[in-house]
PDB file of N, CA and C in Angstrom:
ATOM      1  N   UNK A   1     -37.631 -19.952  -6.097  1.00  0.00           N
ATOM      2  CA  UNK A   1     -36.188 -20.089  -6.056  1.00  0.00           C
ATOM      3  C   UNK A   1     -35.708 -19.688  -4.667  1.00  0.00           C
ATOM      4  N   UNK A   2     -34.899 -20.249  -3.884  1.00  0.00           N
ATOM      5  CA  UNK A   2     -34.319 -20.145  -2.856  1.00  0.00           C
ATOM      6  C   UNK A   2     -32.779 -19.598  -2.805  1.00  0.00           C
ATOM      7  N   UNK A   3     -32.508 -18.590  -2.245  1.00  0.00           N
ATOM      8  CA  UNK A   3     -30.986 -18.256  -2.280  1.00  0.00           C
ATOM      9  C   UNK A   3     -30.705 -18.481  -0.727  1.00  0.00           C
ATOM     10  N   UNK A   4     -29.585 -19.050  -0.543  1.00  0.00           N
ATOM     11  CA  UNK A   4     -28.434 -18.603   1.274  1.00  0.00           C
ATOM     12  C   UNK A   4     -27.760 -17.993   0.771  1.00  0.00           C
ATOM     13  N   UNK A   5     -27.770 -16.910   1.996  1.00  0.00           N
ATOM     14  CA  UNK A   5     -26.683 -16.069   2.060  1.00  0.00           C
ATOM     15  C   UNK A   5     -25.435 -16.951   2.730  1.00  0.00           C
ATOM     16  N   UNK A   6     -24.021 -16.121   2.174  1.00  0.00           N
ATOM     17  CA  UNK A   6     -22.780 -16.731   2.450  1.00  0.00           C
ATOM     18  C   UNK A   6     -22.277 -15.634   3.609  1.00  0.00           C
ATOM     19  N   UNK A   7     -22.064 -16.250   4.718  1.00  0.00           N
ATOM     20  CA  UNK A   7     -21.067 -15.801   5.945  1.00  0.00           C
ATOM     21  C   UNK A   7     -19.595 -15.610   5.537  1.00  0.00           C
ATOM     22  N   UNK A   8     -19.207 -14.786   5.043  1.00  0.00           N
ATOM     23  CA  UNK A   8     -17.664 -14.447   4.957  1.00  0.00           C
ATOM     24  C   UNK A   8     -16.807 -13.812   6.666  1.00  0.00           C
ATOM     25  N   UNK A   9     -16.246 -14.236   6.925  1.00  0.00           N
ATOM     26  CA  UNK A   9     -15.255 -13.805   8.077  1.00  0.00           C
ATOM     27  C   UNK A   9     -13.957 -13.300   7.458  1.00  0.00           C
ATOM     28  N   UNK A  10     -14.026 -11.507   7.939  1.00  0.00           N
ATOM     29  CA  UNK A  10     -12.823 -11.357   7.232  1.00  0.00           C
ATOM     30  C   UNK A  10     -11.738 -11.478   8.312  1.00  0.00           C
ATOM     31  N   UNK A  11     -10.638 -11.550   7.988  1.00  0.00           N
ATOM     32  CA  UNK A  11      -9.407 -12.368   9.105  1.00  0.00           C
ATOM     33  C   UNK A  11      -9.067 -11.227   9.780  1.00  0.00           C
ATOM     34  N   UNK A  12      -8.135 -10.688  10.613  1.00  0.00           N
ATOM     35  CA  UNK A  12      -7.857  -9.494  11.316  1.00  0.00           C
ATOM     36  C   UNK A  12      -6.466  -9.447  10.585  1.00  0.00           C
ATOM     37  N   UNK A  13      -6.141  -8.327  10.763  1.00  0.00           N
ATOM     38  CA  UNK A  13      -4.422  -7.901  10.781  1.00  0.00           C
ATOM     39  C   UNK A  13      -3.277  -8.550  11.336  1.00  0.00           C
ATOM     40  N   UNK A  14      -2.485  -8.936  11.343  1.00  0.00           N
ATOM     41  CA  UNK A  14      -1.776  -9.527  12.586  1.00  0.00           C
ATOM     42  C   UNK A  14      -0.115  -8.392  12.170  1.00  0.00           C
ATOM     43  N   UNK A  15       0.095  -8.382  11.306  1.00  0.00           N
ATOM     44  CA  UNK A  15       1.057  -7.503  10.819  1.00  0.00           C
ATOM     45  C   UNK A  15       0.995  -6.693   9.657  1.00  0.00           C
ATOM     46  N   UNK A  16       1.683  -5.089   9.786  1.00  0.00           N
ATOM     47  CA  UNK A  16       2.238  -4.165   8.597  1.00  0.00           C
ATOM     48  C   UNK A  16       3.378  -4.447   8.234  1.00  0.00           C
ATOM     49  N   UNK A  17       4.180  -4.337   6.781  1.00  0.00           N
ATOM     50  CA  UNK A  17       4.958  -3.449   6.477  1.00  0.00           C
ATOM     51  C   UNK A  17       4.890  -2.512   5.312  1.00  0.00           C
ATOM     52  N   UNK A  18       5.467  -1.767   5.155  1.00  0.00           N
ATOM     53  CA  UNK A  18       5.037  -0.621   4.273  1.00  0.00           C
ATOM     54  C   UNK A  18       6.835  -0.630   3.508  1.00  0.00           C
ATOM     55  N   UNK A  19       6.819  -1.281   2.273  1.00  0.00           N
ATOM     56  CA  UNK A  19       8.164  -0.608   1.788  1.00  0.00           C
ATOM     57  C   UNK A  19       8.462   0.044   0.849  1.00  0.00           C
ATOM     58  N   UNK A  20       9.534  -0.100   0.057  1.00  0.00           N
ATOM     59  CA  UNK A  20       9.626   1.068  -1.017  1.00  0.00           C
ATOM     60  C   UNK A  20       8.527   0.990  -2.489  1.00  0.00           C
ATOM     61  N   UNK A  21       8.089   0.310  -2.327  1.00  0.00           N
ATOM     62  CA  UNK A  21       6.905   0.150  -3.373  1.00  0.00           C
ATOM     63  C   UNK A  21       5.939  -0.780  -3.540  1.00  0.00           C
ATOM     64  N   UNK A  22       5.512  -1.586  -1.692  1.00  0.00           N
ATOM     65  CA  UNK A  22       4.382  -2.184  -1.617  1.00  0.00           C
ATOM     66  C   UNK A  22       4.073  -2.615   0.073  1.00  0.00           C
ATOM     67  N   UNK A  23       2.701  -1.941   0.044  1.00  0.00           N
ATOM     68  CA  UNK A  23       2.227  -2.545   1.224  1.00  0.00           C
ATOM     69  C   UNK A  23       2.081  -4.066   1.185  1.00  0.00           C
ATOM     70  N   UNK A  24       2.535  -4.536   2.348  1.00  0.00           N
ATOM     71  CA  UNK A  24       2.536  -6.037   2.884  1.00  0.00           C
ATOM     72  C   UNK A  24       1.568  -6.260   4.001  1.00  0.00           C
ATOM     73  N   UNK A  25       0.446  -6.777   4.344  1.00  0.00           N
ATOM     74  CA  UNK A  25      -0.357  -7.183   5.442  1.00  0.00           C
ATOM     75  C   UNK A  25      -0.455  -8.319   5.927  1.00  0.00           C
ATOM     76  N   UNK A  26       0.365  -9.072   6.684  1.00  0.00           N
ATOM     77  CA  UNK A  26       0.018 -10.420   7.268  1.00  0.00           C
ATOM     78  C   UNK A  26      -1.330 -10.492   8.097  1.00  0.00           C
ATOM     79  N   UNK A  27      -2.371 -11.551   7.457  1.00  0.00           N
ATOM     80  CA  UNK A  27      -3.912 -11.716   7.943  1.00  0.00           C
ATOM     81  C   UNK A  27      -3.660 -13.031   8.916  1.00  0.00           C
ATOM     82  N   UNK A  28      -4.750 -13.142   9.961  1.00  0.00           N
ATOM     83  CA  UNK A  28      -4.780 -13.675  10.849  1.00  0.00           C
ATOM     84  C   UNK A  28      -5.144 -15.516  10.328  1.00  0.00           C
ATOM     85  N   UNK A  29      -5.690 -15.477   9.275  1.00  0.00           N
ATOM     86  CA  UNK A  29      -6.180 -16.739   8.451  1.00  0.00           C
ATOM     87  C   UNK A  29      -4.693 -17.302   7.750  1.00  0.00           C
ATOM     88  N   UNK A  30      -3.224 -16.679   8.094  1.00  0.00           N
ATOM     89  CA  UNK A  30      -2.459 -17.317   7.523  1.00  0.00           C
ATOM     90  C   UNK A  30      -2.132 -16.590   5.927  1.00  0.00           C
ATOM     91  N   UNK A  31      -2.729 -16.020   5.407  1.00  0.00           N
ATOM     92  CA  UNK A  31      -2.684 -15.240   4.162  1.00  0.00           C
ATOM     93  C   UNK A  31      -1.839 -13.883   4.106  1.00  0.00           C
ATOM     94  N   UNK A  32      -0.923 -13.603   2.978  1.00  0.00           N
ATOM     95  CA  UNK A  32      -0.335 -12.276   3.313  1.00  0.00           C
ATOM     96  C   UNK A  32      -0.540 -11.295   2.142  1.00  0.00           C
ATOM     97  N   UNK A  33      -1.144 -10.289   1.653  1.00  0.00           N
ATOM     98  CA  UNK A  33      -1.445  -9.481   1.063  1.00  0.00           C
ATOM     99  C   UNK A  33      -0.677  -8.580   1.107  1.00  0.00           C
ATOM    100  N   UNK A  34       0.015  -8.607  -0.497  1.00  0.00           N
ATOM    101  CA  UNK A  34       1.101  -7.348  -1.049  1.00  0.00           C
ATOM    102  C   UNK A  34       0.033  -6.285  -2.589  1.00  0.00           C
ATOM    103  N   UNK A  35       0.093  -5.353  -1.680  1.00  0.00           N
ATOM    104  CA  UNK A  35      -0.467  -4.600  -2.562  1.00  0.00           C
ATOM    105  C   UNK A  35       0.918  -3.312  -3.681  1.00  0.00           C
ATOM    106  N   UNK A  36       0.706  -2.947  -4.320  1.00  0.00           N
ATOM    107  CA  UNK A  36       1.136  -1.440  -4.942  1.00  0.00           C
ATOM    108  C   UNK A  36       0.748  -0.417  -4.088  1.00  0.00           C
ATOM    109  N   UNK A  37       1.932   0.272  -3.676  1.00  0.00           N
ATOM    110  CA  UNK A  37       1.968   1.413  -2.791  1.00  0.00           C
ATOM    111  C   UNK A  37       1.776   2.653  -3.559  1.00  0.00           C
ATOM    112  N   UNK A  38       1.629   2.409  -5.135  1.00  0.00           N
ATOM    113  CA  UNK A  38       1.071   3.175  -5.706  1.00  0.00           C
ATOM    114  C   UNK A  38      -0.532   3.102  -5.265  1.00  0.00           C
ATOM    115  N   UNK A  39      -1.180   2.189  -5.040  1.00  0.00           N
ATOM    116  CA  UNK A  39      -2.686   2.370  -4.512  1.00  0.00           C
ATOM    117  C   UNK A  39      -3.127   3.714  -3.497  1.00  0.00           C
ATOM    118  N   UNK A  40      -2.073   3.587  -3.145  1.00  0.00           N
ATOM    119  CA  UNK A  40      -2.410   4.634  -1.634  1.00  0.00           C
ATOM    120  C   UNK A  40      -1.273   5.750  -1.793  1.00  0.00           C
ATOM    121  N   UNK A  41      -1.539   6.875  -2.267  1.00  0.00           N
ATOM    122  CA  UNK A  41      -0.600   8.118  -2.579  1.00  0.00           C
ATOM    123  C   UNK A  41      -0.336   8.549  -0.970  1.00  0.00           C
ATOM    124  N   UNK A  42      -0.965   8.861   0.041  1.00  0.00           N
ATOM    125  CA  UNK A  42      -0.558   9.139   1.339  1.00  0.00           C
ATOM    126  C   UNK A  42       0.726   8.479   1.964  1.00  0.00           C
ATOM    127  N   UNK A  43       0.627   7.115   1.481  1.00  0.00           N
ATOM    128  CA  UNK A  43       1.697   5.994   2.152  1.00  0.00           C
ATOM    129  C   UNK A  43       2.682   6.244   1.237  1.00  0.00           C
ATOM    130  N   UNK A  44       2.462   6.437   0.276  1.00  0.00           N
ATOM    131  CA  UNK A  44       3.727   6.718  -0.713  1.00  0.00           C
ATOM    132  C   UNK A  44       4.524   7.616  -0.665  1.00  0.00           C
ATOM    133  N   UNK A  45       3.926   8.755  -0.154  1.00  0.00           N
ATOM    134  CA  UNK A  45       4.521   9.708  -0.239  1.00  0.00           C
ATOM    135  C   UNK A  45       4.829  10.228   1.232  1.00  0.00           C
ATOM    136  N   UNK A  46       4.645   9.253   1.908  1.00  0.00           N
ATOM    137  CA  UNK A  46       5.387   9.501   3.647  1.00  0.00           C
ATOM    138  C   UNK A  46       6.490   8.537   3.780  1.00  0.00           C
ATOM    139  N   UNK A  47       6.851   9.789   4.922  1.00  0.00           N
ATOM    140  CA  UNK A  47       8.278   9.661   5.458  1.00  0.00           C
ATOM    141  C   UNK A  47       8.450   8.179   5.879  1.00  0.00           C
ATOM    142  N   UNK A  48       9.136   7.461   5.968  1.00  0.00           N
ATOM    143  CA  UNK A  48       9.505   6.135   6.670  1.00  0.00           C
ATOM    144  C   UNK A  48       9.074   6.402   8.447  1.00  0.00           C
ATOM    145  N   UNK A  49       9.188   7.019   8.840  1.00  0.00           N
ATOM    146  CA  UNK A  49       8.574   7.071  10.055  1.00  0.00           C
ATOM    147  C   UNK A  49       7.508   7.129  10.341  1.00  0.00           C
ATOM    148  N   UNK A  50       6.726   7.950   9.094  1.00  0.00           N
ATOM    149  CA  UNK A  50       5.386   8.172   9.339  1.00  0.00           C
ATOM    150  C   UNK A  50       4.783   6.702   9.068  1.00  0.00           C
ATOM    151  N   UNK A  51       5.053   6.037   7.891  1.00  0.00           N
ATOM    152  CA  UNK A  51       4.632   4.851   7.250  1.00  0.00           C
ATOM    153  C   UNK A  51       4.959   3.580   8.272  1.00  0.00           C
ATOM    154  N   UNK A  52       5.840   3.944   9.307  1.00  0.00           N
ATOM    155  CA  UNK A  52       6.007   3.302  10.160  1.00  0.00           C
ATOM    156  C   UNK A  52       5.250   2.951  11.622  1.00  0.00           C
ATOM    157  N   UNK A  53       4.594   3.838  11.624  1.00  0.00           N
ATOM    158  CA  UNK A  53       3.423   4.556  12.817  1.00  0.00           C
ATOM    159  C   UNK A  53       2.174   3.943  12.209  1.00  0.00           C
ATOM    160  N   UNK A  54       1.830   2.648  12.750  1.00  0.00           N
ATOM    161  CA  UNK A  54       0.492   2.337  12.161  1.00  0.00           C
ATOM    162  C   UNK A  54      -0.308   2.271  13.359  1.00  0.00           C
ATOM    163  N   UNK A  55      -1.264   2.077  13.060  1.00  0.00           N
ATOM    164  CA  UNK A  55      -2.060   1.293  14.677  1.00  0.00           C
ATOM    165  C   UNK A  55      -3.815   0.338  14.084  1.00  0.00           C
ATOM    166  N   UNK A  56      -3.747  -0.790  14.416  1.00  0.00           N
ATOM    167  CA  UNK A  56      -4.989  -1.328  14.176  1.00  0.00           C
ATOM    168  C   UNK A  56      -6.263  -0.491  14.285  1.00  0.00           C
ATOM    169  N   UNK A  57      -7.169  -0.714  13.480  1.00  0.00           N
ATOM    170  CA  UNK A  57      -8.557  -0.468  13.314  1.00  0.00           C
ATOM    171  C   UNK A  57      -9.434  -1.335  13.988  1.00  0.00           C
ATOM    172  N   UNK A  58     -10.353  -1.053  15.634  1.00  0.00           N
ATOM    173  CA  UNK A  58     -11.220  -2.186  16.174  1.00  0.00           C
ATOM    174  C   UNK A  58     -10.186  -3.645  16.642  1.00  0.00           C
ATOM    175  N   UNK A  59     -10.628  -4.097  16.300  1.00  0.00           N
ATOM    176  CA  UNK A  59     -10.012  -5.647  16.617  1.00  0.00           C
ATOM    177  C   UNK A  59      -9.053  -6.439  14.906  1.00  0.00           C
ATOM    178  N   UNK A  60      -8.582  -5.615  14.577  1.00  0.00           N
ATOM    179  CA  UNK A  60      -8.238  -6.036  13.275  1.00  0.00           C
ATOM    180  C   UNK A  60      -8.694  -6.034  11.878  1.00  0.00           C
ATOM    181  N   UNK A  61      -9.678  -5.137  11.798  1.00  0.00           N
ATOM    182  CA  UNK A  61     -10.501  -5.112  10.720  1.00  0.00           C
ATOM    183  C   UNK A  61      -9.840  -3.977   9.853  1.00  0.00           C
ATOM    184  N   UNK A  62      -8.649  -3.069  10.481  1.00  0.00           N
ATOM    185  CA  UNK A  62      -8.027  -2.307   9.094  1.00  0.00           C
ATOM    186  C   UNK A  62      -7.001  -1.745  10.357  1.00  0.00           C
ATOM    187  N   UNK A  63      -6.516  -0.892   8.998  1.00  0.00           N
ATOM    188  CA  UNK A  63      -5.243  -0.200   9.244  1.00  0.00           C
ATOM    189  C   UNK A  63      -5.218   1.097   9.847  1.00  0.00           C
ATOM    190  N   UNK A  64      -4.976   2.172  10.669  1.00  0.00           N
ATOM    191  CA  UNK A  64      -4.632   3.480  11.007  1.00  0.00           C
ATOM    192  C   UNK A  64      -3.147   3.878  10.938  1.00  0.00           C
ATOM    193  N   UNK A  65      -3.031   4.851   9.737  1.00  0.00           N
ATOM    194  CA  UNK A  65      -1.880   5.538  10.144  1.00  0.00           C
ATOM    195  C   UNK A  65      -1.830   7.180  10.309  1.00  0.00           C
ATOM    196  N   UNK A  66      -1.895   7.484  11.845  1.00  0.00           N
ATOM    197  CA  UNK A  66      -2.488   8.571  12.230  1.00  0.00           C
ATOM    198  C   UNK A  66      -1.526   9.750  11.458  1.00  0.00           C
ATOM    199  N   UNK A  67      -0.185   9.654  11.460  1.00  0.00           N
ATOM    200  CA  UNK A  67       0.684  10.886  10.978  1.00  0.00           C
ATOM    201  C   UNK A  67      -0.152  10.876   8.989  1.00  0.00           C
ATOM    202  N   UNK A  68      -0.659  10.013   8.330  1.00  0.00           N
ATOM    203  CA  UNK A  68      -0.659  10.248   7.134  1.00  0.00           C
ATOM    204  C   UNK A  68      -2.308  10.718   7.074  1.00  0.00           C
ATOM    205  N   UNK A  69      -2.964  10.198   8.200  1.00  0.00           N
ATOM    206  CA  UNK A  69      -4.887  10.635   8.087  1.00  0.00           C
ATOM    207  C   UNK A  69      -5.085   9.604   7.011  1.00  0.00           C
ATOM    208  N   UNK A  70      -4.513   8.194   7.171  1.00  0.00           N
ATOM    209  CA  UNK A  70      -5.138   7.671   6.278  1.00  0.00           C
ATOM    210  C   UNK A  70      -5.448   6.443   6.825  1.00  0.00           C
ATOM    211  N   UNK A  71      -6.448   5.550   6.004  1.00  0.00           N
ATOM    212  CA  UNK A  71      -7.170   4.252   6.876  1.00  0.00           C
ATOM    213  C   UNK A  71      -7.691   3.315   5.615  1.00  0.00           C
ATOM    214  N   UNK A  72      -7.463   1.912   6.023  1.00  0.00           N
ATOM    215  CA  UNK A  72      -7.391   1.169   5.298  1.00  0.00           C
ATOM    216  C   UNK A  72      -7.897  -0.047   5.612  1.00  0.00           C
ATOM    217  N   UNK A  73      -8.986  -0.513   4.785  1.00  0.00           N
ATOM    218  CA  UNK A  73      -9.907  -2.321   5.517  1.00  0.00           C
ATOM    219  C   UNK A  73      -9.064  -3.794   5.188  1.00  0.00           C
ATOM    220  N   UNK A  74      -9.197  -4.511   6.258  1.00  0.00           N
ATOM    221  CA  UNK A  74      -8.972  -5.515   5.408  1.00  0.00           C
ATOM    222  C   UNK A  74      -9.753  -5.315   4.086  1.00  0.00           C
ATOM    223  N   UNK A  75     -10.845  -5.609   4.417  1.00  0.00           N
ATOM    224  CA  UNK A  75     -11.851  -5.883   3.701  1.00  0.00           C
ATOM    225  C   UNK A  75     -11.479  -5.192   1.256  1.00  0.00           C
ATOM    226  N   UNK A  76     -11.094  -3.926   1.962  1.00  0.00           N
ATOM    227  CA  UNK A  76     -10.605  -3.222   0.353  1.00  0.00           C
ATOM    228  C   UNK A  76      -9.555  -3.803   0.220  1.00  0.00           C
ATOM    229  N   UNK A  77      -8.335  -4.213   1.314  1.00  0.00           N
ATOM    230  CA  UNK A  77      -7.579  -4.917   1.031  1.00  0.00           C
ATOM    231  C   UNK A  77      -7.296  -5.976  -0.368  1.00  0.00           C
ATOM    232  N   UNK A  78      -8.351  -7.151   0.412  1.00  0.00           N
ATOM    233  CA  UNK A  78      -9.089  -8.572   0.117  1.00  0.00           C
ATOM    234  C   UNK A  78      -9.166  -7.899  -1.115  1.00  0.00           C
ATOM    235  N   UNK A  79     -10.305  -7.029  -1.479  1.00  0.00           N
ATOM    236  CA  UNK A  79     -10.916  -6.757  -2.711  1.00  0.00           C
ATOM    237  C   UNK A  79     -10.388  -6.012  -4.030  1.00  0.00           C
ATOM    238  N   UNK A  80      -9.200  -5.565  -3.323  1.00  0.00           N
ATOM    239  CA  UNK A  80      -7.563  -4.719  -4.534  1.00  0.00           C
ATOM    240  C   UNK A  80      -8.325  -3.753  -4.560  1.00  0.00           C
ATOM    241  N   UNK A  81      -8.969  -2.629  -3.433  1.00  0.00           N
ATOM    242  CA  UNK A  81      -9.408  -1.458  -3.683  1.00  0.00           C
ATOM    243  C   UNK A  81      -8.487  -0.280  -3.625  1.00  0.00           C
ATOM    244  N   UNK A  82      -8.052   0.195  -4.574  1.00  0.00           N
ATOM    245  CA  UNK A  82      -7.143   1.299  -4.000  1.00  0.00           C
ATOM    246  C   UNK A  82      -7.536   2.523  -3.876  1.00  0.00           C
ATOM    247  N   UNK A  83      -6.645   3.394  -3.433  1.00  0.00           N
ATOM    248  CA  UNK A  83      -7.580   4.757  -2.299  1.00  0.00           C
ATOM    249  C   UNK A  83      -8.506   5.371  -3.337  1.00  0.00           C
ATOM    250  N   UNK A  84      -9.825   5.788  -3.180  1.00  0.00           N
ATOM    251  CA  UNK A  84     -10.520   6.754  -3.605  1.00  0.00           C
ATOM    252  C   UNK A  84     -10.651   7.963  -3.434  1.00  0.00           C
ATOM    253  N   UNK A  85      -9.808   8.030  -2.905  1.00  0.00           N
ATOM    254  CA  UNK A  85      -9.218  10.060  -2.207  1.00  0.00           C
ATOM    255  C   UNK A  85      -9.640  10.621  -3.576  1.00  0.00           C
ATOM    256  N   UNK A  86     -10.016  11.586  -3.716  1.00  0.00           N
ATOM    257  CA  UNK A  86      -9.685  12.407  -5.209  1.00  0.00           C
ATOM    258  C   UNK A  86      -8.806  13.215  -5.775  1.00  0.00           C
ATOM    259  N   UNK A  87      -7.838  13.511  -6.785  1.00  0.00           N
ATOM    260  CA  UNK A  87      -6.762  14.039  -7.069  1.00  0.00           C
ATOM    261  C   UNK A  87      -7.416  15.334  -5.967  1.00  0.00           C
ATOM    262  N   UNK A  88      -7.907  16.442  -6.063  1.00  0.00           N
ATOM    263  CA  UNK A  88      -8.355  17.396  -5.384  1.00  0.00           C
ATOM    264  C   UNK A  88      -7.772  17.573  -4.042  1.00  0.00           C
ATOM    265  N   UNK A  89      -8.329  16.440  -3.400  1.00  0.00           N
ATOM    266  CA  UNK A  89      -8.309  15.880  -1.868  1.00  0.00           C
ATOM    267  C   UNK A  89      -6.739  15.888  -1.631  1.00  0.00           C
ATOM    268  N   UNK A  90      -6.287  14.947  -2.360  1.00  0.00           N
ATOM    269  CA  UNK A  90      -4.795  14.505  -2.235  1.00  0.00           C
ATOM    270  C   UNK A  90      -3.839  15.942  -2.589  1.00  0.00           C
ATOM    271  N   UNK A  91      -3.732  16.955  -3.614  1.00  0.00           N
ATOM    272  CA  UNK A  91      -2.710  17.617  -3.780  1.00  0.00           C
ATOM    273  C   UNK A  91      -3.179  18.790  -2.581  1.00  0.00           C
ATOM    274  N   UNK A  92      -4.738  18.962  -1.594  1.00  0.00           N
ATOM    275  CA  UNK A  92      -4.753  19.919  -0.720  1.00  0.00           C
ATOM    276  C   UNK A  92      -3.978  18.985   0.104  1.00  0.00           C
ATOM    277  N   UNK A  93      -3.558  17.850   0.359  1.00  0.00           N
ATOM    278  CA  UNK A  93      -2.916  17.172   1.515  1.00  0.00           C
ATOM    279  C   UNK A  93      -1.685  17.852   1.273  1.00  0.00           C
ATOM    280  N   UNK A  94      -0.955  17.076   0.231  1.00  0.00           N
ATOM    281  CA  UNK A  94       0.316  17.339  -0.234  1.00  0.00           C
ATOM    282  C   UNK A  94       0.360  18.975  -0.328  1.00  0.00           C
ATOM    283  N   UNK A  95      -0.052  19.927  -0.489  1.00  0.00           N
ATOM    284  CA  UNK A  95       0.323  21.241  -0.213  1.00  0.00           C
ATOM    285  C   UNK A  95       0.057  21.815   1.453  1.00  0.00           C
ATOM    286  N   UNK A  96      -0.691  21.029   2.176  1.00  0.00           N
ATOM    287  CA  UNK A  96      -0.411  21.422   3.541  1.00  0.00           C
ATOM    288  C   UNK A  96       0.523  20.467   4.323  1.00  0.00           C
ATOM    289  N   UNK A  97       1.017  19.689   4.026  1.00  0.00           N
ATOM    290  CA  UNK A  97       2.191  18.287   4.211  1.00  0.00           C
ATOM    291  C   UNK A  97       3.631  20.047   4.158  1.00  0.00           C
ATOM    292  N   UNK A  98       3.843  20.426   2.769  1.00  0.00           N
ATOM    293  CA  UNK A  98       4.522  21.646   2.754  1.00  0.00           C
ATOM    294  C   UNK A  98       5.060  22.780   3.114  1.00  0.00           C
ATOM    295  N   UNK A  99       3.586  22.767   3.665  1.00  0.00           N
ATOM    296  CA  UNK A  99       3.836  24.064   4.135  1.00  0.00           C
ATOM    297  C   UNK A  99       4.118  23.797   6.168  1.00  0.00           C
ATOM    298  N   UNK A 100       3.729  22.482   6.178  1.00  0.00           N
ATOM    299  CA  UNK A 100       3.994  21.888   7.670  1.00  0.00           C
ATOM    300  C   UNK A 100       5.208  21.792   7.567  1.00  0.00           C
ATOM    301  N   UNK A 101       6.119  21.665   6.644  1.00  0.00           N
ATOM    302  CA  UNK A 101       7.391  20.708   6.900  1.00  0.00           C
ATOM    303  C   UNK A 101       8.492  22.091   6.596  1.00  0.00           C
ATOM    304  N   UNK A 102       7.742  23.280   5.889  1.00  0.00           N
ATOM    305  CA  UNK A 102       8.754  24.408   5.755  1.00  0.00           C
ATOM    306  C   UNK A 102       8.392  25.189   7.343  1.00  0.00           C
ATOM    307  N   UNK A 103       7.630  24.522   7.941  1.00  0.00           N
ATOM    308  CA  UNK A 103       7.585  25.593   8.883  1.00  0.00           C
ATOM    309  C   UNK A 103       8.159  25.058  10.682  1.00  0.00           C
ATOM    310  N   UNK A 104       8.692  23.915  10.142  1.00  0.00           N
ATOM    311  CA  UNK A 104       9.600  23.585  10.977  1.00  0.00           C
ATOM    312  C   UNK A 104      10.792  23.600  11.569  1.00  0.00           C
TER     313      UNK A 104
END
């Protein structure tokens, strides 16, 4: 039995937006991907400025948003992966997010 492998090209980023209850990604292939901003508790739960502060990953292959420490592939995109942070992970964020923002 003979198998080929399949060449997938995933498209780059070309645009964010982040709004009140879904990430939007315009892909370079013409495609636009709206996810649940429930997927990603970091983005959800930042400030509009912060959620606003993105910056590409490489040449388009994901997302950086440095104020939230969080990062995102096309690729999980494509695939409806949403964050695997662990509750654990996430409420030590959200309690030092707190104690940053009372001490300002």
């Amino acid at each position: 039995m003979t198998t080929s492998k399949v060449e997938i090209q995933v498209p780059a980023v070309q645009n964010v937006l982040v709004a009140d209850d879904a990430l939007i990604v315009d892909l370079s292939d013409g495609r636009t991907i709206s996810v649940p901003l429930a997927w990603y508790p970091r983005l959800l739960h930042g400030a509009l400025a912060e959620r606003n502060h993105w910056e590409l990953i490489g040449e388009g292959e994901g997302i950086h948003w440095p104020d939230l420490d969080e990062d995102l592939s096309v690729e999980g995109l494509i695939c409806g992966r949403p964050s695997g942070e662990s509750q654990r992970s996430f409420q030590r964020w959200l309690d030092e997010r707190g104690q940053f923002k009372q001490n300002q």
